[in-house]
PDB file of N, CA and C in Angstrom:
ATOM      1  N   UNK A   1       3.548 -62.510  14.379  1.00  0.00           N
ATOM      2  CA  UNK A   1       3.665 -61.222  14.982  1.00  0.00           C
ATOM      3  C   UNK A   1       3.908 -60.084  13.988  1.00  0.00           C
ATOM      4  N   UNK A   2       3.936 -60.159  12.651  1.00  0.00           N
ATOM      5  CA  UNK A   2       3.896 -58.942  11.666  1.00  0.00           C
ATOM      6  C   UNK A   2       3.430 -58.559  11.854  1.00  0.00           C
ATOM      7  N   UNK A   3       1.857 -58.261  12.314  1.00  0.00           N
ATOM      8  CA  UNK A   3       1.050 -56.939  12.679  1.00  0.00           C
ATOM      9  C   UNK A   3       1.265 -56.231  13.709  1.00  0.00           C
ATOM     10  N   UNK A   4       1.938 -57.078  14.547  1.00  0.00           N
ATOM     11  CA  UNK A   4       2.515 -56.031  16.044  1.00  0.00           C
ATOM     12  C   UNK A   4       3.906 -55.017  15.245  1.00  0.00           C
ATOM     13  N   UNK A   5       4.094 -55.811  14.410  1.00  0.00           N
ATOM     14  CA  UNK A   5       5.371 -54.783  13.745  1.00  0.00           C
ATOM     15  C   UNK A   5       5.359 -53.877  12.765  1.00  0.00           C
ATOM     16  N   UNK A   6       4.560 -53.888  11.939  1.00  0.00           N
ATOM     17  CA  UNK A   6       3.631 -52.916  10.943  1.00  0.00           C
ATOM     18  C   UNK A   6       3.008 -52.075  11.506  1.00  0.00           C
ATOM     19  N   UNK A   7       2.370 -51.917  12.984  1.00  0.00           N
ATOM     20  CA  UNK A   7       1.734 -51.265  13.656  1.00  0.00           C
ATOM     21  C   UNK A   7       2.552 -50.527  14.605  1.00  0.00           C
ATOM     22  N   UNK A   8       3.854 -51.147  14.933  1.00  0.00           N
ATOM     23  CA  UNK A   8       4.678 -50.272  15.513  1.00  0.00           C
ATOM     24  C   UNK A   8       5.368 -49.477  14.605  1.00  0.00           C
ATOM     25  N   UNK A   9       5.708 -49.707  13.690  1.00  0.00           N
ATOM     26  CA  UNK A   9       6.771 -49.343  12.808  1.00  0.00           C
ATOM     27  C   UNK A   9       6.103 -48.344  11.688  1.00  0.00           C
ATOM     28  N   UNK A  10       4.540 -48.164  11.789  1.00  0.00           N
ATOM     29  CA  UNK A  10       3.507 -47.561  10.815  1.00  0.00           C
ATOM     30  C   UNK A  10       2.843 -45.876  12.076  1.00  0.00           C
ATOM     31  N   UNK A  11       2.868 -46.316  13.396  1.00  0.00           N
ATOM     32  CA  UNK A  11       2.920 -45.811  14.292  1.00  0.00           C
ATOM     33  C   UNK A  11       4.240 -44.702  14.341  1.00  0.00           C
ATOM     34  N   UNK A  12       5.351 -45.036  13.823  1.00  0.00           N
ATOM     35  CA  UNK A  12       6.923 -44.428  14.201  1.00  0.00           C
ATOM     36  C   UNK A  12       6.711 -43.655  12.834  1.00  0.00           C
ATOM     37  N   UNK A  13       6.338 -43.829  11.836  1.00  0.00           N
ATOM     38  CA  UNK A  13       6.127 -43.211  10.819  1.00  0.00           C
ATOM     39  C   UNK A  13       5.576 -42.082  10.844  1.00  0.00           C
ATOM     40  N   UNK A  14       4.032 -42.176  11.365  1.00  0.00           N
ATOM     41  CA  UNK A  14       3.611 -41.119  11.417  1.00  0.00           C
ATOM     42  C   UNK A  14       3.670 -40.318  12.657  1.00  0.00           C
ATOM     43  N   UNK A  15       4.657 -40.578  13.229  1.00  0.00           N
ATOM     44  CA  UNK A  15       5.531 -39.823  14.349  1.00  0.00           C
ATOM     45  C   UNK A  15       6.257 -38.753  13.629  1.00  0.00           C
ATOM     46  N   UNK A  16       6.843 -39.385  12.699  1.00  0.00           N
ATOM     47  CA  UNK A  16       8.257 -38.371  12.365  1.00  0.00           C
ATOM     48  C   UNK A  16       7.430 -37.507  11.074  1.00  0.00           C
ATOM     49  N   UNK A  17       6.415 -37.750  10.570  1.00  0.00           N
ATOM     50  CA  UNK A  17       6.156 -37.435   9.327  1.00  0.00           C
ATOM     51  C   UNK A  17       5.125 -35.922  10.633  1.00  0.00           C
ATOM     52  N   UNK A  18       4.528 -36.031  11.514  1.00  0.00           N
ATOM     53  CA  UNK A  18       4.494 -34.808  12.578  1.00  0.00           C
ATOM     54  C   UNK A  18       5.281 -33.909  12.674  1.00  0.00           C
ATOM     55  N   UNK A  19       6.395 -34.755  13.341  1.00  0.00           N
ATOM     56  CA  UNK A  19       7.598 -34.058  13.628  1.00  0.00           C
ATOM     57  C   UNK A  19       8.242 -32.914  11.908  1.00  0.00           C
ATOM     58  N   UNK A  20       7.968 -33.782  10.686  1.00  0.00           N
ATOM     59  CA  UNK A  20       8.149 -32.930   9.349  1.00  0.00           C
ATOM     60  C   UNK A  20       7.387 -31.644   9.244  1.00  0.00           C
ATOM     61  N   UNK A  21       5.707 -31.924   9.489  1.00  0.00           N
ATOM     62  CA  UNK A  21       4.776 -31.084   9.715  1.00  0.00           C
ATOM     63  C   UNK A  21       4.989 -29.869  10.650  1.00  0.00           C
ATOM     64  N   UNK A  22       5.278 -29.961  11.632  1.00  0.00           N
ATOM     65  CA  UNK A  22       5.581 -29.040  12.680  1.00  0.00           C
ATOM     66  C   UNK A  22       6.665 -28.459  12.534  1.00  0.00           C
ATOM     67  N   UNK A  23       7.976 -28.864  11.741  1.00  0.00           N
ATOM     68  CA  UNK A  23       8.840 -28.042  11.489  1.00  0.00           C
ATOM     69  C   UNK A  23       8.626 -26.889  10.140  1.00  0.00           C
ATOM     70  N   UNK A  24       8.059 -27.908   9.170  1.00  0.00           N
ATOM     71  CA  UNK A  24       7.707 -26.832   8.191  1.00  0.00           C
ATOM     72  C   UNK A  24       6.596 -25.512   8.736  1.00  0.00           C
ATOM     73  N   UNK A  25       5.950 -25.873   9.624  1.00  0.00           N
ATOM     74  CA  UNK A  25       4.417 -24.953  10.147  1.00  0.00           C
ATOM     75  C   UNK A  25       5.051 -23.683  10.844  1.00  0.00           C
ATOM     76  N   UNK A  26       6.338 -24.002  11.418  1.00  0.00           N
ATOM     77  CA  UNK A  26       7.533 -23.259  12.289  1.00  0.00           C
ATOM     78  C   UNK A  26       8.350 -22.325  11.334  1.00  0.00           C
ATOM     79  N   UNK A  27       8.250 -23.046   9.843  1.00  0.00           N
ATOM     80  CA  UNK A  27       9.087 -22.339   9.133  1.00  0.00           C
ATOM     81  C   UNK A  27      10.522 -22.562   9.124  1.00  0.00           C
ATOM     82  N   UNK A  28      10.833 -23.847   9.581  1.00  0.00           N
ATOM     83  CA  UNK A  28      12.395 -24.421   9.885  1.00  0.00           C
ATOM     84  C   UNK A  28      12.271 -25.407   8.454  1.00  0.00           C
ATOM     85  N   UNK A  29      12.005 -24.624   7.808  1.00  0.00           N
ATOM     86  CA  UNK A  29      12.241 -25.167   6.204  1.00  0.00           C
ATOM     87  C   UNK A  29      13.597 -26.515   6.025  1.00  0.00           C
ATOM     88  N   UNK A  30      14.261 -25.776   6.389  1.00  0.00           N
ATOM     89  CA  UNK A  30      15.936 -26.802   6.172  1.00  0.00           C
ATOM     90  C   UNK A  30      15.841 -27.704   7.125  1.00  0.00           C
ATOM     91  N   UNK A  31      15.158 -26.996   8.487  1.00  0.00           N
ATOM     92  CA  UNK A  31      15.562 -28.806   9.293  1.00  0.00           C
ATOM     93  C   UNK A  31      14.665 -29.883   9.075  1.00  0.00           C
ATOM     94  N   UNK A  32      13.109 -29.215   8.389  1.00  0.00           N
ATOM     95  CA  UNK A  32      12.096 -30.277   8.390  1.00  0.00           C
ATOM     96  C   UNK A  32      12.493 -31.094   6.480  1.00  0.00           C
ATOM     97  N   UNK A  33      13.468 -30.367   5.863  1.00  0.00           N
ATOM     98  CA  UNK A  33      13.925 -30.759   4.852  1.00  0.00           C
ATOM     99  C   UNK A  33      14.777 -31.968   4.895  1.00  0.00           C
ATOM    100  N   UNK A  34      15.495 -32.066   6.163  1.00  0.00           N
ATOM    101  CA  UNK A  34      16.882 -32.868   6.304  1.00  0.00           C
ATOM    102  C   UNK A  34      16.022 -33.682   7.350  1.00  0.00           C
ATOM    103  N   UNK A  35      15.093 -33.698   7.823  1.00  0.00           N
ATOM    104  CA  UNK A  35      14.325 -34.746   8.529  1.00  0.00           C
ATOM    105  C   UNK A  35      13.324 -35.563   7.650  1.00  0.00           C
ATOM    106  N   UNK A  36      13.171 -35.173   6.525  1.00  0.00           N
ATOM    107  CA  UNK A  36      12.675 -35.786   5.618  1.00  0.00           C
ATOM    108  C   UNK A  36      13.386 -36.722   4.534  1.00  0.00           C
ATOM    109  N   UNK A  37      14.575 -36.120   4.933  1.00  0.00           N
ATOM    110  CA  UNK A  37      15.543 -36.497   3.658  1.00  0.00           C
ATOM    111  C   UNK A  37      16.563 -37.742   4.540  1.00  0.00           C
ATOM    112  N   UNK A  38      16.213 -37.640   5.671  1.00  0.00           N
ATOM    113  CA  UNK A  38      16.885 -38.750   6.450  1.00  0.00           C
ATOM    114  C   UNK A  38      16.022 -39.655   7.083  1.00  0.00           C
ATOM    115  N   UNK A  39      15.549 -39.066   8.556  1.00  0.00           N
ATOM    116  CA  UNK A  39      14.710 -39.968   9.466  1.00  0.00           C
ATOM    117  C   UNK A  39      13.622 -40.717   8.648  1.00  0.00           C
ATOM    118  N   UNK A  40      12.759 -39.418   8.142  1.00  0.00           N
ATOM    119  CA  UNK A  40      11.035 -39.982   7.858  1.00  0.00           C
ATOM    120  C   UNK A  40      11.633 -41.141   6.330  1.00  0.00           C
ATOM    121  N   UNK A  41      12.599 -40.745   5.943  1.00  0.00           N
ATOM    122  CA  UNK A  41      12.926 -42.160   4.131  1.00  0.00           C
ATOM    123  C   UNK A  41      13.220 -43.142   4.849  1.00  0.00           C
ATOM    124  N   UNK A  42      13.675 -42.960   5.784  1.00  0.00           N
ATOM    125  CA  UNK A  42      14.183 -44.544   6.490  1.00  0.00           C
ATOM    126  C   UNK A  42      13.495 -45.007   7.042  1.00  0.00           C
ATOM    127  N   UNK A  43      12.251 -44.354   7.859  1.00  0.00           N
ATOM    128  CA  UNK A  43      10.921 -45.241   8.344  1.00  0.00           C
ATOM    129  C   UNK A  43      10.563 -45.818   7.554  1.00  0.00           C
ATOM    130  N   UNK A  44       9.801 -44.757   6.533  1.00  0.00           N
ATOM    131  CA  UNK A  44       8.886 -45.117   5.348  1.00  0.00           C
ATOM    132  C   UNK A  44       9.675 -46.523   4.815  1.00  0.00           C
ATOM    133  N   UNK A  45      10.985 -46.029   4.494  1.00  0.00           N
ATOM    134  CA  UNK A  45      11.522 -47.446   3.484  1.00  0.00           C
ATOM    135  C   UNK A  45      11.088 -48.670   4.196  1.00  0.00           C
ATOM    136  N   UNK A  46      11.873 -48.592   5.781  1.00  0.00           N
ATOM    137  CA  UNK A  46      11.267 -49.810   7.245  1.00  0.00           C
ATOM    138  C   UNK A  46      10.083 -50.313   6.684  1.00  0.00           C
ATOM    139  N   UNK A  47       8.925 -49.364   6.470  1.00  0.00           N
ATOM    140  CA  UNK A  47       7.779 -50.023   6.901  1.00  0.00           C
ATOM    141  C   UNK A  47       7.487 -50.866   5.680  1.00  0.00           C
ATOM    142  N   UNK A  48       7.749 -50.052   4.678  1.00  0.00           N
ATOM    143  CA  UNK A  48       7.382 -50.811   3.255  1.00  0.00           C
ATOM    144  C   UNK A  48       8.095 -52.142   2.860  1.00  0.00           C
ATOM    145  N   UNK A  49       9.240 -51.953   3.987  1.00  0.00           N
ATOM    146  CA  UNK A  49       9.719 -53.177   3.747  1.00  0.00           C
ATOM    147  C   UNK A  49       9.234 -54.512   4.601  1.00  0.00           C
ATOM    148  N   UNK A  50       8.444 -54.168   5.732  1.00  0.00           N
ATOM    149  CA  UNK A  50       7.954 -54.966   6.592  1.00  0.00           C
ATOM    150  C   UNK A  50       6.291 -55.153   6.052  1.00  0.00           C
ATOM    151  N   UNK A  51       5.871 -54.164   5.400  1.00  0.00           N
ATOM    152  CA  UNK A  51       4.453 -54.777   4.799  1.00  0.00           C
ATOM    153  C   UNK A  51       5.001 -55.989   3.422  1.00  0.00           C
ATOM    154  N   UNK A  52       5.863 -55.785   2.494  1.00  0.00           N
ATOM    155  CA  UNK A  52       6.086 -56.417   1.904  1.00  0.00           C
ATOM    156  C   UNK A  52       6.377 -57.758   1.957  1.00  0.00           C
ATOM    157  N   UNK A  53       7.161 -57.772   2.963  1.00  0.00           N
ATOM    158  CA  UNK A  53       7.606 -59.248   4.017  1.00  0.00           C
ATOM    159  C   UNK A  53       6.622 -59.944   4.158  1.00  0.00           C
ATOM    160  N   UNK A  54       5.234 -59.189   5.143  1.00  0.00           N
ATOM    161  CA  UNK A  54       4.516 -59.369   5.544  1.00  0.00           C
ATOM    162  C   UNK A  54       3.264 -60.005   4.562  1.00  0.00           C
ATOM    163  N   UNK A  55       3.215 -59.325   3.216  1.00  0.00           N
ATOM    164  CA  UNK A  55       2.409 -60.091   2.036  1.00  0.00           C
ATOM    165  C   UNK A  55       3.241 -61.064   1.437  1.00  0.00           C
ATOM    166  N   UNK A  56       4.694 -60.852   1.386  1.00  0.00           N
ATOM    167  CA  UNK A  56       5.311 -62.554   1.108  1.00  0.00           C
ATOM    168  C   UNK A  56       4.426 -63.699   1.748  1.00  0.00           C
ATOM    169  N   UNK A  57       4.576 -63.314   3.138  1.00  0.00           N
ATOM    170  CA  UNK A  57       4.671 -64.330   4.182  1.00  0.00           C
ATOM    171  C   UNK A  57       2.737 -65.326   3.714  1.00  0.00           C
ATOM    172  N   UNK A  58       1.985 -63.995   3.615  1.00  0.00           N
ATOM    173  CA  UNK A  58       0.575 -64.461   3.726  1.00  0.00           C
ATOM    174  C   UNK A  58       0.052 -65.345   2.379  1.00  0.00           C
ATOM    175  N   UNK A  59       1.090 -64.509   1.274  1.00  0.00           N
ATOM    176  CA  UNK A  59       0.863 -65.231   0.005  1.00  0.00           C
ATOM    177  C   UNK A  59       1.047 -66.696  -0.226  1.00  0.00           C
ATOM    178  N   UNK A  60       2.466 -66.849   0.899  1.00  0.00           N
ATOM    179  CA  UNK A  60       3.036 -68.254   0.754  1.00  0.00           C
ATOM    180  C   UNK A  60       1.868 -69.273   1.705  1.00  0.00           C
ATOM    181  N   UNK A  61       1.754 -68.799   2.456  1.00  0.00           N
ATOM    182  CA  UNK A  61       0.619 -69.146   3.613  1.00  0.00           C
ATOM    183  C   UNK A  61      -0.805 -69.647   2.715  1.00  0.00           C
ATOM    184  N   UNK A  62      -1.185 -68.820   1.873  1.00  0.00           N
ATOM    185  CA  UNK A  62      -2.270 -69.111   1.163  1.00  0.00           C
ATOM    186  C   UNK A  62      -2.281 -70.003   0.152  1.00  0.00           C
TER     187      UNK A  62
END
């Protein structure tokens, strides 16, 4: 099931990385700053850490 989770979790990413976009486009400089500097690093880190998992898993597999 890693791809159901890379796909959710790659999905939530580029949710919040919107949500960055639309604040900077607004000109809410500081909040799309502190949404970057919190929410969207902690997806990103999530996901990279679940693709990584995810090429463990296939490498060992192979």
């Amino acid at each position: 099931m890693p791809y159901q989770v890379v796909r959710r979790l790659h999905a939530e990413f580029h949710k919040c990385a919107g949500k960055v976009l639309a604040l900077g486009l607004d000109g809410k400089r500081t909040e799309a700053s502190q949404l970057l500097d919190g929410e969207f690093t902690a997806r990103s880190e999530k996901l990279v850490t679940a693709l990584s998992k995810w090429r463990s898993e296939l490498q060992s597999a192979g």
